[in-house]
N, C-alpha and C. Protein backbone atom coordinates (compact mmCIF):
# COMPACT_ATOMS: atom_id res chain seq x y z
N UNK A 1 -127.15 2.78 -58.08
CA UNK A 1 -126.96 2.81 -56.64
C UNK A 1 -126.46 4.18 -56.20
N UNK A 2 -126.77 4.83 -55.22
CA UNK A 2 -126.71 6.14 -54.84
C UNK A 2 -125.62 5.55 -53.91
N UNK A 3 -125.87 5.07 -52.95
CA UNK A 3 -124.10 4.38 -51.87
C UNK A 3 -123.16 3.57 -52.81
N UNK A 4 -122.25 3.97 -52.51
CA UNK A 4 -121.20 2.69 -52.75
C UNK A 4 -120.87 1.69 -51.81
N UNK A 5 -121.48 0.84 -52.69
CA UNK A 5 -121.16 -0.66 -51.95
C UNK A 5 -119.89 -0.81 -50.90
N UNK A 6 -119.71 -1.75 -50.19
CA UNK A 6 -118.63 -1.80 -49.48
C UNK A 6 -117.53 -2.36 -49.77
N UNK A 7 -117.97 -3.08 -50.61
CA UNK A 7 -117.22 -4.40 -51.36
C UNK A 7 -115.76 -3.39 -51.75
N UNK A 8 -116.67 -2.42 -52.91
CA UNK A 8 -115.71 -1.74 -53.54
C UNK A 8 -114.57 -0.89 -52.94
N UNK A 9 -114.83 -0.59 -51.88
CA UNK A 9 -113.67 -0.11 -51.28
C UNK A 9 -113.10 -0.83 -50.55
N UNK A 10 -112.68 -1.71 -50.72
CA UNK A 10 -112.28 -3.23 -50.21
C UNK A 10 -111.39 -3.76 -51.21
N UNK A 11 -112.08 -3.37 -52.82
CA UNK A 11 -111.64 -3.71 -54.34
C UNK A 11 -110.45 -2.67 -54.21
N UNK A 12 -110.81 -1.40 -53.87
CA UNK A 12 -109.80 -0.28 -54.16
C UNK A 12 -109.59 0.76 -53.31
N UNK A 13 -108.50 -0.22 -52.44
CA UNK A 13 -108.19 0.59 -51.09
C UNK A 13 -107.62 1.98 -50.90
N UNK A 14 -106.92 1.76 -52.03
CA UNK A 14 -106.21 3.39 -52.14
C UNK A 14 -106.71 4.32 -52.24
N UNK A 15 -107.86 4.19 -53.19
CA UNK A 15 -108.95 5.57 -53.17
C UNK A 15 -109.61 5.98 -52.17
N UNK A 16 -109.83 7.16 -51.56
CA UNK A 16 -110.50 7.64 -50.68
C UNK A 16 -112.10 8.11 -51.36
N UNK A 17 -112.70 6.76 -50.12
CA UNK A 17 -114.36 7.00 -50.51
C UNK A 17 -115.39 7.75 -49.45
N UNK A 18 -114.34 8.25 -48.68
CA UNK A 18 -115.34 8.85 -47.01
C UNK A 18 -113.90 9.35 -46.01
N UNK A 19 -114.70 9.90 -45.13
CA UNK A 19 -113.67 10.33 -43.88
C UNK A 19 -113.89 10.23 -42.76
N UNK A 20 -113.23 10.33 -41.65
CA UNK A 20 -113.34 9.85 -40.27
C UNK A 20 -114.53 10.88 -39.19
N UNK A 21 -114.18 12.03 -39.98
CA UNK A 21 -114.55 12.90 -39.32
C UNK A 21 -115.76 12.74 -38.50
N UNK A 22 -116.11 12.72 -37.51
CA UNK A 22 -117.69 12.85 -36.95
C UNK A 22 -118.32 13.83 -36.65
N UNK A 23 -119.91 13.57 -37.30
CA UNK A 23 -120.40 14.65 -37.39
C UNK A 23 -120.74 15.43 -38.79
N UNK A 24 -119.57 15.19 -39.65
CA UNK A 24 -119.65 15.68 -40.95
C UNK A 24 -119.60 15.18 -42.35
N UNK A 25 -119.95 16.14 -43.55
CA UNK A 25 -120.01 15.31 -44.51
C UNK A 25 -119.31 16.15 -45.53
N UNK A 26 -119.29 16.07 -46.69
CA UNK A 26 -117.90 16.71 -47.45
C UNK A 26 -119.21 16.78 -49.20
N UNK A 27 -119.96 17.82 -49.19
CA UNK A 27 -120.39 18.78 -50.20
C UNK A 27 -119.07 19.02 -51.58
N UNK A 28 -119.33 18.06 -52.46
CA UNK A 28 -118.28 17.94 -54.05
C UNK A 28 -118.93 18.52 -55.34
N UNK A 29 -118.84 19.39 -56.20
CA UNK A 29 -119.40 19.59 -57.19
C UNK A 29 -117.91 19.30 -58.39
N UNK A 30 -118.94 18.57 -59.46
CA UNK A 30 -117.25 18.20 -60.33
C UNK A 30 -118.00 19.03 -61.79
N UNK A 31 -116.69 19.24 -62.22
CA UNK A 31 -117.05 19.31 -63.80
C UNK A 31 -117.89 21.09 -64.05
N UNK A 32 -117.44 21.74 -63.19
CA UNK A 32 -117.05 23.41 -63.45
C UNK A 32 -116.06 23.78 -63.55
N UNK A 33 -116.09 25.54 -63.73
CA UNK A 33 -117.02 26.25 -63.53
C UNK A 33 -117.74 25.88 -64.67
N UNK A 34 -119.24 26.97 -64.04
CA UNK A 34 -120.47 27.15 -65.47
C UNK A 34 -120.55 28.16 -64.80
N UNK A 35 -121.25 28.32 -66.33
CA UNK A 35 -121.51 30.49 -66.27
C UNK A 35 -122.64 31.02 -65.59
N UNK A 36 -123.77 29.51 -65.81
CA UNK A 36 -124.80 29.73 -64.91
C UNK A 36 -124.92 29.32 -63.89
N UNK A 37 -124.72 28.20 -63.52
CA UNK A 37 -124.31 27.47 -62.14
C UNK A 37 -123.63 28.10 -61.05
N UNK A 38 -122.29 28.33 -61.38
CA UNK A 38 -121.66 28.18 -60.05
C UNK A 38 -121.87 29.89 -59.36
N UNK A 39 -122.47 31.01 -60.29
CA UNK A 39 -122.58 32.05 -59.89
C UNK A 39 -123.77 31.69 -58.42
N UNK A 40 -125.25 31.00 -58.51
CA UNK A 40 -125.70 31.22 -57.96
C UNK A 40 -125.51 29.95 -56.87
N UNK A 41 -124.89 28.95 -57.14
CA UNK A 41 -124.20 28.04 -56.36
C UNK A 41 -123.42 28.35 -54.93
N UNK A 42 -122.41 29.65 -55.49
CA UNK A 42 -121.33 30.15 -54.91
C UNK A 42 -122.22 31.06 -53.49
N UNK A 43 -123.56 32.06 -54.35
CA UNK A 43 -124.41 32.83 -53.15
C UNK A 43 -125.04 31.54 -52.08
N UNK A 44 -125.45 30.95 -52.85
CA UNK A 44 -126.48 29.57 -51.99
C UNK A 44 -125.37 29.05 -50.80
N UNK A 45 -124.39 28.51 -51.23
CA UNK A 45 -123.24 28.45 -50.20
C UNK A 45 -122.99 29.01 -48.77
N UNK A 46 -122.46 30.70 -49.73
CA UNK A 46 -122.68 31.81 -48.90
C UNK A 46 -123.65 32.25 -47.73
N UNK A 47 -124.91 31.93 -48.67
CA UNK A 47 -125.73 32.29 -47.36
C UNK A 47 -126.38 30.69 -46.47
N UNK A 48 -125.72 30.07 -46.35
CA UNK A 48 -125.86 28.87 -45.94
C UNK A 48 -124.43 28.47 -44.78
N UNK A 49 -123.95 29.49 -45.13
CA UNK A 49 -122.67 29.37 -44.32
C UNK A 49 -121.75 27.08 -44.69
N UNK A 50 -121.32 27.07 -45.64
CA UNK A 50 -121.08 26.02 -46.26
C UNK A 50 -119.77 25.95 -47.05
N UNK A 51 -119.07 25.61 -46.51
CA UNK A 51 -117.85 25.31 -47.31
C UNK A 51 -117.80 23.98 -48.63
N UNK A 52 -117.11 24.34 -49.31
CA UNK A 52 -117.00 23.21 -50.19
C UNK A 52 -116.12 22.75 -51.06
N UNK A 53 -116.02 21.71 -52.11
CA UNK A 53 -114.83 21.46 -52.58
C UNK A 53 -115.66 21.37 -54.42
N UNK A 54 -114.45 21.92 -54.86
CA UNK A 54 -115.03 21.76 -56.31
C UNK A 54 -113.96 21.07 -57.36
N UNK A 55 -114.11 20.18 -57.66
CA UNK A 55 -113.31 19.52 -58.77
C UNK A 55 -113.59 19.89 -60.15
N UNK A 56 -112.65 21.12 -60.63
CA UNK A 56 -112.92 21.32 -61.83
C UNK A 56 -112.19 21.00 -62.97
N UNK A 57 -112.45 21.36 -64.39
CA UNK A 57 -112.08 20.43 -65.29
C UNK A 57 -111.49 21.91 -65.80
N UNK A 58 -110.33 21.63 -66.53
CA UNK A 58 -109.29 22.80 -67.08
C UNK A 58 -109.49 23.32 -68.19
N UNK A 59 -110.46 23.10 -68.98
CA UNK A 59 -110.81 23.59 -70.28
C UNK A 59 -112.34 24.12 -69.80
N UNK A 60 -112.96 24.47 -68.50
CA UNK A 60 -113.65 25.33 -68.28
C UNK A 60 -113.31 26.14 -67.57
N UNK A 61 -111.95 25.76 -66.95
CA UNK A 61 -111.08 26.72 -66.17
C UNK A 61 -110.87 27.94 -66.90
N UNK A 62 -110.00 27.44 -67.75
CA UNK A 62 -110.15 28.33 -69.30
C UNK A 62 -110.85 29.60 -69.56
N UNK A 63 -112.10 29.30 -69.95
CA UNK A 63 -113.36 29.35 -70.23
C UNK A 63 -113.69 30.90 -69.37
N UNK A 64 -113.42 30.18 -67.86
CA UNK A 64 -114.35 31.31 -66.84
C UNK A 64 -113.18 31.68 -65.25
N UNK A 65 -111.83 32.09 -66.11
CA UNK A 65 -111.13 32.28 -64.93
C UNK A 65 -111.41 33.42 -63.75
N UNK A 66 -112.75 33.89 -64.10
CA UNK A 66 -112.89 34.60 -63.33
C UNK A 66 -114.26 34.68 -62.17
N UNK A 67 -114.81 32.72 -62.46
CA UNK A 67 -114.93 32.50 -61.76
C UNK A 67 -114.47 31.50 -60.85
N UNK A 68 -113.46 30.95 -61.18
CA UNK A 68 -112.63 30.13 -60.33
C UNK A 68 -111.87 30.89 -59.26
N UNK A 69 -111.69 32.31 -59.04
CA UNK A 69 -111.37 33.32 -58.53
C UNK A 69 -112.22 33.71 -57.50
N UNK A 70 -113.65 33.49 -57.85
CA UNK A 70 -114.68 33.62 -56.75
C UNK A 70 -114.45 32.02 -56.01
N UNK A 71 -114.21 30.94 -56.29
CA UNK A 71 -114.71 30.23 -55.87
C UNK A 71 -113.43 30.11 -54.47
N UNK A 72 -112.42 30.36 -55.32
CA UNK A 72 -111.33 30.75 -53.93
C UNK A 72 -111.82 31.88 -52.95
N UNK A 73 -112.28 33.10 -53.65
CA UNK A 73 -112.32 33.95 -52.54
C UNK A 73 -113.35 33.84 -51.77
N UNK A 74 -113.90 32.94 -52.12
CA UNK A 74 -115.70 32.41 -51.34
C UNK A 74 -114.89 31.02 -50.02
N UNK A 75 -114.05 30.78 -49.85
CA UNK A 75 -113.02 29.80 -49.35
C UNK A 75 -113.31 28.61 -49.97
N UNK A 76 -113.69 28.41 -50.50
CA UNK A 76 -113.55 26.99 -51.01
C UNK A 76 -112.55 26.23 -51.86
N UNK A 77 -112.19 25.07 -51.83
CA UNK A 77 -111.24 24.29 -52.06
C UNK A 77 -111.57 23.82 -53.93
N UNK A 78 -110.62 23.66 -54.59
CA UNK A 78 -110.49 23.34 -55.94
C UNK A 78 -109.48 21.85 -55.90
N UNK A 79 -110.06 20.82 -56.68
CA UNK A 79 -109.40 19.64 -56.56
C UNK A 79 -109.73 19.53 -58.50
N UNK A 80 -108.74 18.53 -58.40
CA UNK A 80 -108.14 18.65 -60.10
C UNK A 80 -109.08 17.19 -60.87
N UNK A 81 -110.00 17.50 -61.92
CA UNK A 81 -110.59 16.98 -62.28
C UNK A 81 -110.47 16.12 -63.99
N UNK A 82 -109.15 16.83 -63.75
CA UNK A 82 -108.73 17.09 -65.29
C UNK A 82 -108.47 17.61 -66.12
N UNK A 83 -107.80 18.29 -66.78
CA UNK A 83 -108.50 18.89 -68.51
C UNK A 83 -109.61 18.39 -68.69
N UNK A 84 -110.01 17.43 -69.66
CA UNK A 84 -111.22 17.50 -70.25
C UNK A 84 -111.52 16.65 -69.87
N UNK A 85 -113.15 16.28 -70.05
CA UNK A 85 -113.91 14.82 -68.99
C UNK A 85 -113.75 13.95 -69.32
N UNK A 86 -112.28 13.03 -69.38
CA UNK A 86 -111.83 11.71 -70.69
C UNK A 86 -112.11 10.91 -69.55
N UNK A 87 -112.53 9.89 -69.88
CA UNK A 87 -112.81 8.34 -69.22
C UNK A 87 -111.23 7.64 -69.45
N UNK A 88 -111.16 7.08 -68.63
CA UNK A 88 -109.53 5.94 -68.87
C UNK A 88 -109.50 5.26 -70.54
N UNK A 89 -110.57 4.94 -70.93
CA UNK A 89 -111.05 4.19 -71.82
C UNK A 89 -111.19 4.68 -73.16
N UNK A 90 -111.23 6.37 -73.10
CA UNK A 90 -111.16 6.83 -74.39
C UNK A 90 -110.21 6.92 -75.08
N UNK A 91 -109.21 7.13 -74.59
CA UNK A 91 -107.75 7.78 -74.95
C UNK A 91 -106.73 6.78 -73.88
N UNK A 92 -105.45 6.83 -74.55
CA UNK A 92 -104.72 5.86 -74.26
C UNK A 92 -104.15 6.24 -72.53
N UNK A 93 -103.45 5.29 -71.91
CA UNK A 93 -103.12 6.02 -70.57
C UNK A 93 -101.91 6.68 -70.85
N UNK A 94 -100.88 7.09 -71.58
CA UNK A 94 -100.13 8.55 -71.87
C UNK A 94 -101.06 9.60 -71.46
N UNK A 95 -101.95 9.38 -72.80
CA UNK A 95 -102.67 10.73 -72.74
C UNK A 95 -103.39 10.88 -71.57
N UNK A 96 -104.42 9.83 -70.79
CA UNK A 96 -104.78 10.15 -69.90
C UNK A 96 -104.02 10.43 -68.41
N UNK A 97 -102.76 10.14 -68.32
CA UNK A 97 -102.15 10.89 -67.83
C UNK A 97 -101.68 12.07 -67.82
N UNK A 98 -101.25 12.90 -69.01
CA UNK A 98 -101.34 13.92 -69.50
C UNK A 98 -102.58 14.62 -68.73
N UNK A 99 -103.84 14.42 -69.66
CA UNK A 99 -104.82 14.97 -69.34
C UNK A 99 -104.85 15.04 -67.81
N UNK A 100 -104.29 14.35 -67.08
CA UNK A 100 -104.43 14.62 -65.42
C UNK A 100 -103.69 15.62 -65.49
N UNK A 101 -102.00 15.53 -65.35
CA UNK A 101 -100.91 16.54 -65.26
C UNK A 101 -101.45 18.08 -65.87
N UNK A 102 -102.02 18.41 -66.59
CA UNK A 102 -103.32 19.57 -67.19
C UNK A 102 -104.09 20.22 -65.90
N UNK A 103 -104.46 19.41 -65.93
CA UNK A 103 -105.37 19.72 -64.58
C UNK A 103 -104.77 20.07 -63.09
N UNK A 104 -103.49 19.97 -63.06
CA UNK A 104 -103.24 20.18 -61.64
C UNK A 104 -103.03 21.50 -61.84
N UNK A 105 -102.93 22.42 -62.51
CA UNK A 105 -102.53 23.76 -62.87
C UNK A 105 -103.09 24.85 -61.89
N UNK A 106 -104.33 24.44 -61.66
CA UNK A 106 -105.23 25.16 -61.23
C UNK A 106 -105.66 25.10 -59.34
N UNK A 107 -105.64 23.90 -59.12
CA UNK A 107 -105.88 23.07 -57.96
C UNK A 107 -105.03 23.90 -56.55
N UNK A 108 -106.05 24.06 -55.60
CA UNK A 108 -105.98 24.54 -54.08
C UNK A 108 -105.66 23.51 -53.03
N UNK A 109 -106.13 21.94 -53.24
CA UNK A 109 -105.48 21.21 -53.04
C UNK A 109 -105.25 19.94 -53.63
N UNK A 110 -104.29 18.96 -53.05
CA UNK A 110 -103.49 17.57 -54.13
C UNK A 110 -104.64 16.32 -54.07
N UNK A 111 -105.86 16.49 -54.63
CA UNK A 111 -106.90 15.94 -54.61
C UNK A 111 -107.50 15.47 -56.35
N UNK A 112 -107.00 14.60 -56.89
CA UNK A 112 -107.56 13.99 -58.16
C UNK A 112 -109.03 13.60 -57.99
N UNK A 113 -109.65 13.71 -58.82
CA UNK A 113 -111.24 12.86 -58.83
C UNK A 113 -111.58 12.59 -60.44
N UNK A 114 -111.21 10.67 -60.77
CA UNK A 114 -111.12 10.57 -62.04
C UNK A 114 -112.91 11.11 -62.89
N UNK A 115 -112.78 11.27 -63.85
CA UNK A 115 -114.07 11.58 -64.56
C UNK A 115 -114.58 10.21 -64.66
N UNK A 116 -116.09 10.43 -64.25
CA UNK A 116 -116.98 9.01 -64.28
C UNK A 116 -116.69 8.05 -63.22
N UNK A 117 -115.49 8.30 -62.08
CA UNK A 117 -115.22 7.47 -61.57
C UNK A 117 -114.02 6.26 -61.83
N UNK A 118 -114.02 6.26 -63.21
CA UNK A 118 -113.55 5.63 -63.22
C UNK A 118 -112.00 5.33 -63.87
N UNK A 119 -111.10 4.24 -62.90
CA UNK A 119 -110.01 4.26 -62.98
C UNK A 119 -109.36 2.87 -62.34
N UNK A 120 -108.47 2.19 -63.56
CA UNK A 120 -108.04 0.94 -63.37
C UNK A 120 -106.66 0.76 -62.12
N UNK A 121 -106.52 -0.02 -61.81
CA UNK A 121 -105.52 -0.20 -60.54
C UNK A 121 -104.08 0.29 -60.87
N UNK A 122 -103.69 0.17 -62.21
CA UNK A 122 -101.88 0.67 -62.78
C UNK A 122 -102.45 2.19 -62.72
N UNK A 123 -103.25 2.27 -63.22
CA UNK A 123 -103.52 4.18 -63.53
C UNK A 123 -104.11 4.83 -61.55
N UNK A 124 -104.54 4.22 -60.62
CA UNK A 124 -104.52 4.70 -59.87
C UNK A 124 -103.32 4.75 -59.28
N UNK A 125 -102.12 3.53 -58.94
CA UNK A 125 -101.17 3.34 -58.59
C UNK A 125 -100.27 4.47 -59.28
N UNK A 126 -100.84 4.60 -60.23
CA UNK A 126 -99.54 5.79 -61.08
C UNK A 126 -99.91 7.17 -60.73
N UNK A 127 -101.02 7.59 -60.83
CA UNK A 127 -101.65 9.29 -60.13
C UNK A 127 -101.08 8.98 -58.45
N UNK A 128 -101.73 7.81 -58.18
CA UNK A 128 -101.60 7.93 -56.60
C UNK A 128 -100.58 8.09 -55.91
N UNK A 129 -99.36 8.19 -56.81
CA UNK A 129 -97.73 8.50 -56.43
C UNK A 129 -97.98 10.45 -56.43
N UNK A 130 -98.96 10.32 -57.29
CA UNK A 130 -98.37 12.34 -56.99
C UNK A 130 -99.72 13.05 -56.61
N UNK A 131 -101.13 12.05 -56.20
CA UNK A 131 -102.44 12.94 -55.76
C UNK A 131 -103.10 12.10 -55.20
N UNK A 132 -103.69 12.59 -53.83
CA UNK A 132 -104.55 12.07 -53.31
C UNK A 132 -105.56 11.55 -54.20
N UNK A 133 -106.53 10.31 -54.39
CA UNK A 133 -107.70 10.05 -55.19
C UNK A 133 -108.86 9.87 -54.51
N UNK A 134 -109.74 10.84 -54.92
CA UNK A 134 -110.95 11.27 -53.82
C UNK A 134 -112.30 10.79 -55.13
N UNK A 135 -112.62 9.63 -54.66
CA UNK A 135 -113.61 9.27 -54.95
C UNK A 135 -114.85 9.79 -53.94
N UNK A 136 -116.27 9.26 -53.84
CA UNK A 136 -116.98 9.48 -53.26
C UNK A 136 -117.99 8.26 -52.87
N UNK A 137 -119.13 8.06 -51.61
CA UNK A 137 -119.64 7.40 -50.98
C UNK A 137 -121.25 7.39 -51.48
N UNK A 138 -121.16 8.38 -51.85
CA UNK A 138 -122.99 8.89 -52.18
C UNK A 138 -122.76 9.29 -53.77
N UNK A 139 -123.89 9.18 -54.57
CA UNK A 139 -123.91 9.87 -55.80
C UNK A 139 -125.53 10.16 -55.70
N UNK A 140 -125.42 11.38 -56.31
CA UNK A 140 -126.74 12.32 -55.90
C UNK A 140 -127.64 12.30 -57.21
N UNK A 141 -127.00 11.85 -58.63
CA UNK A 141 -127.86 11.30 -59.51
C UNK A 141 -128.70 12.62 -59.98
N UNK A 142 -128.23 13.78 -59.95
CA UNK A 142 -128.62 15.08 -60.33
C UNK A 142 -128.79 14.85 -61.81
N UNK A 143 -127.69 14.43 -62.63
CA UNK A 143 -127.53 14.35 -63.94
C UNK A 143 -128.55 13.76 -64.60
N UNK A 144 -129.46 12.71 -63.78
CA UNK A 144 -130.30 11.89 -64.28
C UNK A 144 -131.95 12.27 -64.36
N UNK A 145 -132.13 13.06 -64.86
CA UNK A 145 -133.19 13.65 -65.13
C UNK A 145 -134.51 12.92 -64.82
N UNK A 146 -134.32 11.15 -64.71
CA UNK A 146 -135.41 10.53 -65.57
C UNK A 146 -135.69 9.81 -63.35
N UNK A 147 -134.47 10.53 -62.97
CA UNK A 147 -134.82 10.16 -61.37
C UNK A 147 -135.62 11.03 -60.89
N UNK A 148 -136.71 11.50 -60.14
CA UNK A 148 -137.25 12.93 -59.61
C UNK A 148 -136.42 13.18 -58.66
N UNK A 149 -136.29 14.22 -58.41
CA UNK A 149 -135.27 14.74 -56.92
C UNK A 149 -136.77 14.46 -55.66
N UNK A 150 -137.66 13.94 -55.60
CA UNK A 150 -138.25 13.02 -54.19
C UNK A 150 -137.60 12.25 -54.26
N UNK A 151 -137.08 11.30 -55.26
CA UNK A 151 -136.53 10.12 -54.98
C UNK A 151 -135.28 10.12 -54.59
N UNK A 152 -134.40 10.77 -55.11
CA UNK A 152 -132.79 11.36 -54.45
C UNK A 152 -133.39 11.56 -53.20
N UNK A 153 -134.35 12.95 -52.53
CA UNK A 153 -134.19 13.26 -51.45
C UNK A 153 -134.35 12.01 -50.06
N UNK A 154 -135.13 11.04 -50.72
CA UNK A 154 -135.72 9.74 -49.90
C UNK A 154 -134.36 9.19 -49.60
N UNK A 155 -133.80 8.55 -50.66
CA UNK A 155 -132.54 7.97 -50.58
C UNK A 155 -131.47 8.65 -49.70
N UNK A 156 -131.49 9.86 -49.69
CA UNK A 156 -130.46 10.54 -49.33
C UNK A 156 -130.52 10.81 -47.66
N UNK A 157 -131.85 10.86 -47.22
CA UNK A 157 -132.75 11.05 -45.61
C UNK A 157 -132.51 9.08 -44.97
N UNK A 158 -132.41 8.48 -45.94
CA UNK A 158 -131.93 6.89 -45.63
C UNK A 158 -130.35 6.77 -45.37
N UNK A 159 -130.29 7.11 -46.52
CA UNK A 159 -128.98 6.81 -46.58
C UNK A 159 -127.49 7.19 -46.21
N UNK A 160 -127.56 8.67 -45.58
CA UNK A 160 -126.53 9.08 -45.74
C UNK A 160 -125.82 9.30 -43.73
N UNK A 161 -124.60 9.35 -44.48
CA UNK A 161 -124.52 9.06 -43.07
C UNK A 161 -122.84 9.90 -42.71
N UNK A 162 -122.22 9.98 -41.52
CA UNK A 162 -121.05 11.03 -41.26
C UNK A 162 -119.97 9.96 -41.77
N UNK A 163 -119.24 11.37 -42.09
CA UNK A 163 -117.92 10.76 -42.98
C UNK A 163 -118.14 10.87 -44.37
N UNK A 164 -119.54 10.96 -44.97
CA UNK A 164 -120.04 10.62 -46.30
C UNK A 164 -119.31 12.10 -47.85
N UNK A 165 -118.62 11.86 -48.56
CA UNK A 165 -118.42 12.21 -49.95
C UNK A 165 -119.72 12.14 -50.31
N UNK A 166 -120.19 13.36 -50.94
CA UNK A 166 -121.36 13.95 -51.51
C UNK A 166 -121.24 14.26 -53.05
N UNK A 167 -121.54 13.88 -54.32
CA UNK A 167 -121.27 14.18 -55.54
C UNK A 167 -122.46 14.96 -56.36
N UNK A 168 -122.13 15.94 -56.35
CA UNK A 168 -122.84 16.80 -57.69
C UNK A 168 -122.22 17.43 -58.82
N UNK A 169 -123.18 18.57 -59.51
CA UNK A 169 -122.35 18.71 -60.84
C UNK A 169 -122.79 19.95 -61.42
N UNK A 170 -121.74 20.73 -62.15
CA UNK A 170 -121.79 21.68 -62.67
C UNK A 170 -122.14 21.90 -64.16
N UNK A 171 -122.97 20.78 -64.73
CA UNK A 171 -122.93 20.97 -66.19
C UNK A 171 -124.03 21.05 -66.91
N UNK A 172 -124.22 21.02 -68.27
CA UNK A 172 -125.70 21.01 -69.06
C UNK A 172 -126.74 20.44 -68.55
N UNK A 173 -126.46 19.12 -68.08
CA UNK A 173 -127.50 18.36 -67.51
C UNK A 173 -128.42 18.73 -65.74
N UNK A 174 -126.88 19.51 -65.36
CA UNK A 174 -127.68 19.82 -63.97
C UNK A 174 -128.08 21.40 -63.47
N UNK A 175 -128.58 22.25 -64.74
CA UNK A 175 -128.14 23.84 -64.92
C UNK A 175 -129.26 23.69 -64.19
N UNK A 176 -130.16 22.82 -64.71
CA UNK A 176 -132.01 23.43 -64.52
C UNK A 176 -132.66 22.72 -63.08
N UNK A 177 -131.75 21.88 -62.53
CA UNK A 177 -132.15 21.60 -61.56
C UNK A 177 -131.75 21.44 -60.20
N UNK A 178 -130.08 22.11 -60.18
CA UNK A 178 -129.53 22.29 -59.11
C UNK A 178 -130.27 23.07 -58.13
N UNK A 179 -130.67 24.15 -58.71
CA UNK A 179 -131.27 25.46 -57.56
C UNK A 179 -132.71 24.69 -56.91
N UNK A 180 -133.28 23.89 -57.28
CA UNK A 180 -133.95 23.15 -56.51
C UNK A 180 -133.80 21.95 -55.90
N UNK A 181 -132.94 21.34 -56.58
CA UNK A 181 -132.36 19.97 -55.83
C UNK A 181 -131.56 20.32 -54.31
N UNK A 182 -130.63 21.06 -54.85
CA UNK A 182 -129.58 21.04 -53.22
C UNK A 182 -130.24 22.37 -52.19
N UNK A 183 -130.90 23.00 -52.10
CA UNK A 183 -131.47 23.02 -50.66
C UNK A 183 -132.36 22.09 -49.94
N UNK A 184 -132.89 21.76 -50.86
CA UNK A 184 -133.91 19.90 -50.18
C UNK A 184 -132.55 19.16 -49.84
N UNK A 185 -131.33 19.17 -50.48
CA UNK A 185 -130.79 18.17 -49.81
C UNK A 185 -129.72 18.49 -48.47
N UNK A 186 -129.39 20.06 -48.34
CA UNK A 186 -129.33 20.93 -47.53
C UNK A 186 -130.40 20.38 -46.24
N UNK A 187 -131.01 20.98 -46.50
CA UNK A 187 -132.05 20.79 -45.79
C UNK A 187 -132.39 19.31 -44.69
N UNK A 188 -132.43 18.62 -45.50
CA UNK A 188 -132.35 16.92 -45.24
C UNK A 188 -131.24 16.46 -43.91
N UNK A 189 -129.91 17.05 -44.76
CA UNK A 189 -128.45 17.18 -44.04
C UNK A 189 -128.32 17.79 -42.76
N UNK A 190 -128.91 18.73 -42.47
CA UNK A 190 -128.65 19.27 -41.40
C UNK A 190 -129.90 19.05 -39.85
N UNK A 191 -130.81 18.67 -41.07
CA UNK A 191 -132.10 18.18 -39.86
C UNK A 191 -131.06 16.70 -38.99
N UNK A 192 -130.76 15.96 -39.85
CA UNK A 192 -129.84 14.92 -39.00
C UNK A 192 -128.89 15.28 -37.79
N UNK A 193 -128.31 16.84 -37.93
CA UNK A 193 -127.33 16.85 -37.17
C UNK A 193 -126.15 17.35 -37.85
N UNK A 194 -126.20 16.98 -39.20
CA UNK A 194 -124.39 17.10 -39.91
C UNK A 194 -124.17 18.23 -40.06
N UNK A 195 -122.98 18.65 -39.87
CA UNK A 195 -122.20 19.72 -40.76
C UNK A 195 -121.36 19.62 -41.70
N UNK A 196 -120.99 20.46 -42.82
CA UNK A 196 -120.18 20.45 -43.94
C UNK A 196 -118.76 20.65 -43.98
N UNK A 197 -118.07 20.32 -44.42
CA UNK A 197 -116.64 20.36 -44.07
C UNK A 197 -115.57 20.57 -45.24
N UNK A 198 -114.29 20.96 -45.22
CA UNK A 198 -113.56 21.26 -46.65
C UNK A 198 -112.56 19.84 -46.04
N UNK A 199 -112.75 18.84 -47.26
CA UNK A 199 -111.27 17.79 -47.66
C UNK A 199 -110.15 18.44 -46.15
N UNK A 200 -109.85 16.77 -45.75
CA UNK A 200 -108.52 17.14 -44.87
C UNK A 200 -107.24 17.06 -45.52
């Protein structure tokens, strides 16, 4: 499912899955920097006049502090994704708490976004004492190779709507097809009317 159901934010009120705002929609890339990605990500932006929010993970922070440096001086917002991309489920909740507390190191603003989504009600209740939790409304299914981006773009010209959390991604899976996926979905976005916006 590319929307999230309604149900679910009904299931889990605390998380933030959208915003009030009218008119706009909120552009997320998780799980950078990349060495190839976010360089030409960051111009595409740029010349698009587009703000955005990037949830990155701290062991690529690491990696490429010197482009997490552009991504500030380009204005864009950094929300804490983690240290490394652990699911609740891999590692015990110490550690996956830990692994959060890692991740705030870096962060522009107090915005968690668990990896995969996913996160049980004690472990949100426990982050949600010290970070906003910014889930999302739309998933753009970039990662999924075996979707064509017509079919994202269809879904996305249906489906999307103001207020909407936008999810993409900075990693192996989406090197080769970002630079053609998100101006079609650019594109799509703004024929409606919307504009892009940075997290309130």
């Amino acid at each position: 499912m590319f929307r999230v159901p309604r149900f679910v934010k009904w299931v889990y009120p605390n998380q933030i899955w959208s915003f009030d705002e009218k008119g706009c929609v909120y552009l997320t890339f998780d799980d950078g920097p990349h060495p190839e990605i976010t360089p030409w990500l960051l111009d595409y932006l740029k010349a698009e006049n587009i703000i955005a929010t990037f949830f990155l993970l701290g062991e690529q922070v690491d990696k490429y502090p010197e482009l997490v440096q552009s991504i500030r001086e380009n204005g864009h917002d950094i929300g804490n994704h983690g240290h490394k991309h652990l699911g609740l489920g891999e590692v015990s909740s110490d550690a996956y708490f830990e692994n959060y507390e890692l991740g705030k190191r870096f962060q522009t603003i107090n915005y968690f976004r668990p990896p995969y989504g996913r996160m049980n009600k004690s472990m949100a209740l426990r982050i949600g004492e010290k970070s906003k939790l910014a889930m999302w409304s739309w998933l753009s299914y970039d990662f999924d190779l075996e979707i064509p981006s017509s079919v994202i773009i269809r879904k996305l010209e249906k489906q999307i709507r103001q207020g909407d959390i936008l999810v993409f991604h900075e990693n192996e899976h989406t090197e080769k097809r970002l630079e053609t996926l998100l101006p079609k979905v650019v594109e799509a976005i703004k024929s409606k009317g919307l504009q892009f916006n940075k997290f309130p």
